[in-house]
PDB file of N, CA and C in Angstrom:
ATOM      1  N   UNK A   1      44.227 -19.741  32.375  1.00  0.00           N
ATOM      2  CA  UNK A   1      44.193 -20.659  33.490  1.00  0.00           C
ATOM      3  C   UNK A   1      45.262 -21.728  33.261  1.00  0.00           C
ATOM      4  N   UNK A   2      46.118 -22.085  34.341  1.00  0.00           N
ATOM      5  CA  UNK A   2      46.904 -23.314  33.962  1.00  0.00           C
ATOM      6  C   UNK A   2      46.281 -24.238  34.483  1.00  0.00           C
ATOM      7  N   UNK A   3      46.528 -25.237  33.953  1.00  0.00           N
ATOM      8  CA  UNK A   3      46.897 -26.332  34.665  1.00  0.00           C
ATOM      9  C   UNK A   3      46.614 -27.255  35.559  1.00  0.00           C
ATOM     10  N   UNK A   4      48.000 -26.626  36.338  1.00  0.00           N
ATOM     11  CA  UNK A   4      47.989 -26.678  37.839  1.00  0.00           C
ATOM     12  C   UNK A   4      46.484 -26.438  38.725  1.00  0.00           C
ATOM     13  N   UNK A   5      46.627 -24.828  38.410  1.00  0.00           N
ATOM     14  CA  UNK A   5      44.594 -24.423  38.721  1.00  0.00           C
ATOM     15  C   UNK A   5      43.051 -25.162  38.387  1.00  0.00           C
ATOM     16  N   UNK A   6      43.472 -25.286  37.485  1.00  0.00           N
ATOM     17  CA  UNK A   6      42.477 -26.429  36.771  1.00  0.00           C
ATOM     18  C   UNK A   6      42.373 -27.324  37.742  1.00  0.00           C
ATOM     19  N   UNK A   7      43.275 -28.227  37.869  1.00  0.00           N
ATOM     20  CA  UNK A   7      43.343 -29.809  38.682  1.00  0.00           C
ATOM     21  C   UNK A   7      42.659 -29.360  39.975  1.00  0.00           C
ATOM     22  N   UNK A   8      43.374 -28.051  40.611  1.00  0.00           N
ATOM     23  CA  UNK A   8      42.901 -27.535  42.046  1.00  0.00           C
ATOM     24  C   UNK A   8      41.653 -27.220  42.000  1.00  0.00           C
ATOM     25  N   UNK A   9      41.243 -26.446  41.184  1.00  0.00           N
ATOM     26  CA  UNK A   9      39.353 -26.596  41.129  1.00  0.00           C
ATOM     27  C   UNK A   9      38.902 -27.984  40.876  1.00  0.00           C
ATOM     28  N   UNK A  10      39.335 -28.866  40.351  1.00  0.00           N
ATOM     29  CA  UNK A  10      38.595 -30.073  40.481  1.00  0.00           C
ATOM     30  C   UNK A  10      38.905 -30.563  41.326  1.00  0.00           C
ATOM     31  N   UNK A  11      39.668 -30.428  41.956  1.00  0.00           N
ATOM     32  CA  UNK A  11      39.598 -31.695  43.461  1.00  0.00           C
ATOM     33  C   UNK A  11      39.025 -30.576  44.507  1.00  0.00           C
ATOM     34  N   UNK A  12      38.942 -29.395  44.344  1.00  0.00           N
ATOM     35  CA  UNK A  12      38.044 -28.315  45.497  1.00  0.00           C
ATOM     36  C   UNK A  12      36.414 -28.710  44.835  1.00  0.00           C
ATOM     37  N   UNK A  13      36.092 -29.280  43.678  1.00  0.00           N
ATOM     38  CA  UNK A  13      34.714 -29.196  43.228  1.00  0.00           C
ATOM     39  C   UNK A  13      34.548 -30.944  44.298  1.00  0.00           C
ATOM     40  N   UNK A  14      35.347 -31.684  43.898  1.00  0.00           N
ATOM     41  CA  UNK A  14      35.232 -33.362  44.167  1.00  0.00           C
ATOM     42  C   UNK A  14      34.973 -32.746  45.911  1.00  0.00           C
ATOM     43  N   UNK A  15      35.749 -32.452  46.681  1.00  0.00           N
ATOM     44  CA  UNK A  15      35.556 -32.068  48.315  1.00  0.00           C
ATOM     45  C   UNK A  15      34.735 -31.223  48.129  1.00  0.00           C
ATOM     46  N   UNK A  16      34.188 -31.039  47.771  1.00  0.00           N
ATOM     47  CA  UNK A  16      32.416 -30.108  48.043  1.00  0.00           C
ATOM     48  C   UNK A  16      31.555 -30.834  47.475  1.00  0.00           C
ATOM     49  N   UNK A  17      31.551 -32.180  46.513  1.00  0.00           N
ATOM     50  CA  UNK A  17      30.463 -32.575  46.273  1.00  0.00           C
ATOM     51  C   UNK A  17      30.376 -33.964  47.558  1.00  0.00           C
ATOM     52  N   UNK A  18      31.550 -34.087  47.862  1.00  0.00           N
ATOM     53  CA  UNK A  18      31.640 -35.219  49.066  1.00  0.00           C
ATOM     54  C   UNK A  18      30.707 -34.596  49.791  1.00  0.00           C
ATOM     55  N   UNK A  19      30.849 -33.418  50.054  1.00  0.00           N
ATOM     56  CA  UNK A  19      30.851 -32.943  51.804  1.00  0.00           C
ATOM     57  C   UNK A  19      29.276 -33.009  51.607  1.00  0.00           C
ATOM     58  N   UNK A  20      28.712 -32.337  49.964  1.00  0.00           N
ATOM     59  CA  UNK A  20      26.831 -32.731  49.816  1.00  0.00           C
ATOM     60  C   UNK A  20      27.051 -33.829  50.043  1.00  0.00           C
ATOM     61  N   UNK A  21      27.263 -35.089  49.784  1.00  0.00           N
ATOM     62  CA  UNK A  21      26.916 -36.141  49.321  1.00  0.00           C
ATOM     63  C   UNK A  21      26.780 -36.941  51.060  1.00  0.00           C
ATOM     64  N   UNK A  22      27.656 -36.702  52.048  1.00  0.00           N
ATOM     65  CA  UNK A  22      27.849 -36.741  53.169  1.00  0.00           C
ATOM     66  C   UNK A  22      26.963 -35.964  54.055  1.00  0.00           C
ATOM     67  N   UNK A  23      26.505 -34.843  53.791  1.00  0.00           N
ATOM     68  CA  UNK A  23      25.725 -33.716  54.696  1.00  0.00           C
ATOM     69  C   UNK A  23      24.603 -33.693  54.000  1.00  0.00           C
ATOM     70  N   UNK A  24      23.301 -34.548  53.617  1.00  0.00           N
ATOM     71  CA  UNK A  24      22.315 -33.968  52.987  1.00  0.00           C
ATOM     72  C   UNK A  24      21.306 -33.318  53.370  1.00  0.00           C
ATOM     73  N   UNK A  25      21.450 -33.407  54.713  1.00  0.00           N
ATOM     74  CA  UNK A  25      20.773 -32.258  55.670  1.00  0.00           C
ATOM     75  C   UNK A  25      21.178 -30.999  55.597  1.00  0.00           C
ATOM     76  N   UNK A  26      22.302 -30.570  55.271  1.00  0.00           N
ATOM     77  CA  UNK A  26      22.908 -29.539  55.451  1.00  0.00           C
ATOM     78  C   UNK A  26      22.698 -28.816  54.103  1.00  0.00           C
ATOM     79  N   UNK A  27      22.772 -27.227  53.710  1.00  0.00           N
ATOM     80  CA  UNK A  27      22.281 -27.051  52.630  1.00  0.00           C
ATOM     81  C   UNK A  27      23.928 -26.313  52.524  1.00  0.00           C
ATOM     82  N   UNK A  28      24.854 -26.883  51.743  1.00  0.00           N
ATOM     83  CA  UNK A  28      26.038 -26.264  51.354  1.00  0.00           C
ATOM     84  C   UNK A  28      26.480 -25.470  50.229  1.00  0.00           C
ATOM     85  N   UNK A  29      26.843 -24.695  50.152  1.00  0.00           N
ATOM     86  CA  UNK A  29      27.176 -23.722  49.114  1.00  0.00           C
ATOM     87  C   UNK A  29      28.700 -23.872  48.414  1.00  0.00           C
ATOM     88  N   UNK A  30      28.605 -23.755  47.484  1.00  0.00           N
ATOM     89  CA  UNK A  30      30.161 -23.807  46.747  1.00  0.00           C
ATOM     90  C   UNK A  30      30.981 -22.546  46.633  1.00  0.00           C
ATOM     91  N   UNK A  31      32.063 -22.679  46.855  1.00  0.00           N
ATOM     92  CA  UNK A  31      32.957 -21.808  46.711  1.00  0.00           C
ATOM     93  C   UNK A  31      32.977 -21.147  45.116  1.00  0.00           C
ATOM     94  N   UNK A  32      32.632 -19.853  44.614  1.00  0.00           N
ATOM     95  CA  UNK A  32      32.715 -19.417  43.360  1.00  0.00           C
ATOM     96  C   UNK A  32      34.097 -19.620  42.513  1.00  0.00           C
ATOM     97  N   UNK A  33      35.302 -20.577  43.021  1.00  0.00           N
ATOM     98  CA  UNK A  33      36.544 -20.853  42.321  1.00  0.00           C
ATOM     99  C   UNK A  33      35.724 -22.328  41.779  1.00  0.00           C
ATOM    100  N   UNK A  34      35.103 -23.132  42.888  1.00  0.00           N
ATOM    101  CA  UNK A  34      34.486 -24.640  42.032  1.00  0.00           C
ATOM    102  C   UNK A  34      33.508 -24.190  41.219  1.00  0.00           C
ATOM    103  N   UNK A  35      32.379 -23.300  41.115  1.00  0.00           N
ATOM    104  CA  UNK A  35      31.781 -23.312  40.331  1.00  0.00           C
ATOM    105  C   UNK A  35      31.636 -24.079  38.777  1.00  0.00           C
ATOM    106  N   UNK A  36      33.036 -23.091  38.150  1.00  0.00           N
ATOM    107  CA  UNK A  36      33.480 -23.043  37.122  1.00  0.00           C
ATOM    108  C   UNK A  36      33.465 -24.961  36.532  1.00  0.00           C
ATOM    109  N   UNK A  37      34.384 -25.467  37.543  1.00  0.00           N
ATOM    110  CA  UNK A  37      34.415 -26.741  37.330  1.00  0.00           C
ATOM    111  C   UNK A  37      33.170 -27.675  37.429  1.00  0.00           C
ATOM    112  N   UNK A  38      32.197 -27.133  38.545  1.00  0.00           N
ATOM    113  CA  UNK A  38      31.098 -27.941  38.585  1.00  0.00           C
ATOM    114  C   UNK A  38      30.624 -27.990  36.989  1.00  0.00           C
ATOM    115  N   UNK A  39      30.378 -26.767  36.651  1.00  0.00           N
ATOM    116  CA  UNK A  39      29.884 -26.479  35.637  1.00  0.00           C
ATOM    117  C   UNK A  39      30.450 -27.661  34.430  1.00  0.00           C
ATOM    118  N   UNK A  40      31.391 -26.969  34.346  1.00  0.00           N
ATOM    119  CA  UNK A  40      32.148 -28.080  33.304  1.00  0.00           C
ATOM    120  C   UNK A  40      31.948 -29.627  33.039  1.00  0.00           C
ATOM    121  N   UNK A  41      31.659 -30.422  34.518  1.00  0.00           N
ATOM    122  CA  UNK A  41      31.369 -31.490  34.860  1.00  0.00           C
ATOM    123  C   UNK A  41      29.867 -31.776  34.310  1.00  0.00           C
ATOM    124  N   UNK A  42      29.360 -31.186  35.386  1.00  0.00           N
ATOM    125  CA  UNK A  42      28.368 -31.350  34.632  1.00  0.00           C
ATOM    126  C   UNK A  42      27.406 -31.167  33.336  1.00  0.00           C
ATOM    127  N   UNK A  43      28.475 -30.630  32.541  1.00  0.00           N
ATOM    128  CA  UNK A  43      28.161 -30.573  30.585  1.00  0.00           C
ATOM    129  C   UNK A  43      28.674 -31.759  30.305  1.00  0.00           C
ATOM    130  N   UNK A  44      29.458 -32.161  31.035  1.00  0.00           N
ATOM    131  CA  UNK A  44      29.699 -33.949  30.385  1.00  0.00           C
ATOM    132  C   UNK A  44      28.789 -35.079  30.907  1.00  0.00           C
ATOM    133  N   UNK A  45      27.010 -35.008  30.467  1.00  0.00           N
ATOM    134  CA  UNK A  45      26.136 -35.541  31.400  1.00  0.00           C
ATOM    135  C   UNK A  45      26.206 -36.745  31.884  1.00  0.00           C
ATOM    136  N   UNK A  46      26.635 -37.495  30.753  1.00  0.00           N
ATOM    137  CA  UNK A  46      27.063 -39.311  31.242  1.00  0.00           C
ATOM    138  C   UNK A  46      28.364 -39.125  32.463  1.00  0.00           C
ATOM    139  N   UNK A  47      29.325 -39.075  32.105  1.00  0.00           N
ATOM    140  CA  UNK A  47      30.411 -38.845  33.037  1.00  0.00           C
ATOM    141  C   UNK A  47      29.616 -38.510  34.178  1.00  0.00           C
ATOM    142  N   UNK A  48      29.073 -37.394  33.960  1.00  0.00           N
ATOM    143  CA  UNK A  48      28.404 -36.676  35.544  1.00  0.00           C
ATOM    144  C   UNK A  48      27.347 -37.555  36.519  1.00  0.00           C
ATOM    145  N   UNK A  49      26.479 -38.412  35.389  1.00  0.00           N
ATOM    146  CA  UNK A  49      25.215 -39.239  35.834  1.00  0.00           C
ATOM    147  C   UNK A  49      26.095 -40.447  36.721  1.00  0.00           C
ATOM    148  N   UNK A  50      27.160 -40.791  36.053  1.00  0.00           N
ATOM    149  CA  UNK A  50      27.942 -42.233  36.304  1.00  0.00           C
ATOM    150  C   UNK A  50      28.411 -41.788  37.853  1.00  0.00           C
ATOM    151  N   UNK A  51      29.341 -40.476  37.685  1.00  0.00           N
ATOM    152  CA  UNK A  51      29.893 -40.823  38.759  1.00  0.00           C
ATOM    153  C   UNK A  51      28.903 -40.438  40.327  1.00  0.00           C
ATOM    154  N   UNK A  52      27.762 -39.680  39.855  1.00  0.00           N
ATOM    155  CA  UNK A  52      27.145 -39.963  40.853  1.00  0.00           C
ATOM    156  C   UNK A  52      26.310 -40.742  41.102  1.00  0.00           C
ATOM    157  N   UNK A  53      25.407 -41.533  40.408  1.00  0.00           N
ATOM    158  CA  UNK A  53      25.705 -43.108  41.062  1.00  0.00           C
ATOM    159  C   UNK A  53      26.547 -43.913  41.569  1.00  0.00           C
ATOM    160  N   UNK A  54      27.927 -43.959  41.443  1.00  0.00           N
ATOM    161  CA  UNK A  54      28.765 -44.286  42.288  1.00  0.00           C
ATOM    162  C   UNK A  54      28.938 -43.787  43.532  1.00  0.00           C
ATOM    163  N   UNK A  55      28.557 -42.632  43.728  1.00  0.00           N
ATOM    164  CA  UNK A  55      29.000 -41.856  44.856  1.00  0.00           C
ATOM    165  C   UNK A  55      27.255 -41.782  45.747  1.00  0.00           C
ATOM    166  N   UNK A  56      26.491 -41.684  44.970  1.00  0.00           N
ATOM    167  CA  UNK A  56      25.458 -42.070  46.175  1.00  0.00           C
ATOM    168  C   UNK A  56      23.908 -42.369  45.098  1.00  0.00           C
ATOM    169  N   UNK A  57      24.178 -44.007  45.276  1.00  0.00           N
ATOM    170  CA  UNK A  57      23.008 -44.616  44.093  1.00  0.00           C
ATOM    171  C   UNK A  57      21.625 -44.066  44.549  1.00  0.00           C
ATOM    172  N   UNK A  58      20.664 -43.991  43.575  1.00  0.00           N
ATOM    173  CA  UNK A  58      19.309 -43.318  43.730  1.00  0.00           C
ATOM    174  C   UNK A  58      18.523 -44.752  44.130  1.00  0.00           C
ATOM    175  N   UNK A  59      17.636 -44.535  45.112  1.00  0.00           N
ATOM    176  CA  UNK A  59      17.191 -45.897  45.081  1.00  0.00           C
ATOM    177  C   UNK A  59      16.064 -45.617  43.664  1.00  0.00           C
ATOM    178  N   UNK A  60      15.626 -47.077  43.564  1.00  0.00           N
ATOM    179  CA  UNK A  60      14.487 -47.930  42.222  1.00  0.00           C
ATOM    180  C   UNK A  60      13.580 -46.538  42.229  1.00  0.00           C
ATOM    181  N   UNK A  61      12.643 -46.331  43.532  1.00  0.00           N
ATOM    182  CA  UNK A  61      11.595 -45.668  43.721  1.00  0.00           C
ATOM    183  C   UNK A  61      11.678 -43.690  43.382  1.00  0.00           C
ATOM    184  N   UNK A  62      13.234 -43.218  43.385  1.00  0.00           N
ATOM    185  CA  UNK A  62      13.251 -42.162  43.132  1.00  0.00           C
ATOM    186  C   UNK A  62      13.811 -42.298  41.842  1.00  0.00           C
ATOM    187  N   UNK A  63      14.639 -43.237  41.202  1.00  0.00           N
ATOM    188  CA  UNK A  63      14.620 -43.060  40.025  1.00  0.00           C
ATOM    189  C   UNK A  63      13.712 -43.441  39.027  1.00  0.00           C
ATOM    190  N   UNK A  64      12.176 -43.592  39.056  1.00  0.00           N
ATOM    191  CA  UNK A  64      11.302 -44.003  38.322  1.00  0.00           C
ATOM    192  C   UNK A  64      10.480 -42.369  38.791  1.00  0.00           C
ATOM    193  N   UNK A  65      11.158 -41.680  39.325  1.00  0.00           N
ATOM    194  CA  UNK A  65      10.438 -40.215  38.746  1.00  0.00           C
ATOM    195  C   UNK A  65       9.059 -40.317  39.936  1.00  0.00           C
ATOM    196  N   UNK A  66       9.436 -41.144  41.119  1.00  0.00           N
ATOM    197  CA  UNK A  66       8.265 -41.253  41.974  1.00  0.00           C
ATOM    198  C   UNK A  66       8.542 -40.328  42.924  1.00  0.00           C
TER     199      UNK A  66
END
């Protein structure tokens, strides 16, 4: 894999987690080229936890496991 490909699965993984993060009604499926990268992402659990709190905070009541 170069590279180049690499970067392109991560910004095809980043525009598919928008489009969940935007559509949560909608039940969206990933393209089997992001997979790979989701994957990856999410083995880096802090990185992964952080940036989705940034991208769409849990309120108090669902993050206390209610």
């Amino acid at each position: 894999m170069t590279l180049a490909y690499a970067e392109r699965m991560v910004e095809q993984m980043l525009v598919w987690l928008k489009a969940v993060t935007n559509n949560p009604q909608v039940r969206l499926a990933m393209d089997e080229s992001v997979d790979p990268a989701w994957h990856a992402f999410i083995l880096h659990s802090q990185d992964y936890a952080e940036f989705c709190e940034r991208v769409r905070p849990v309120p108090a009541s669902r993050s206390a496991g209610a």
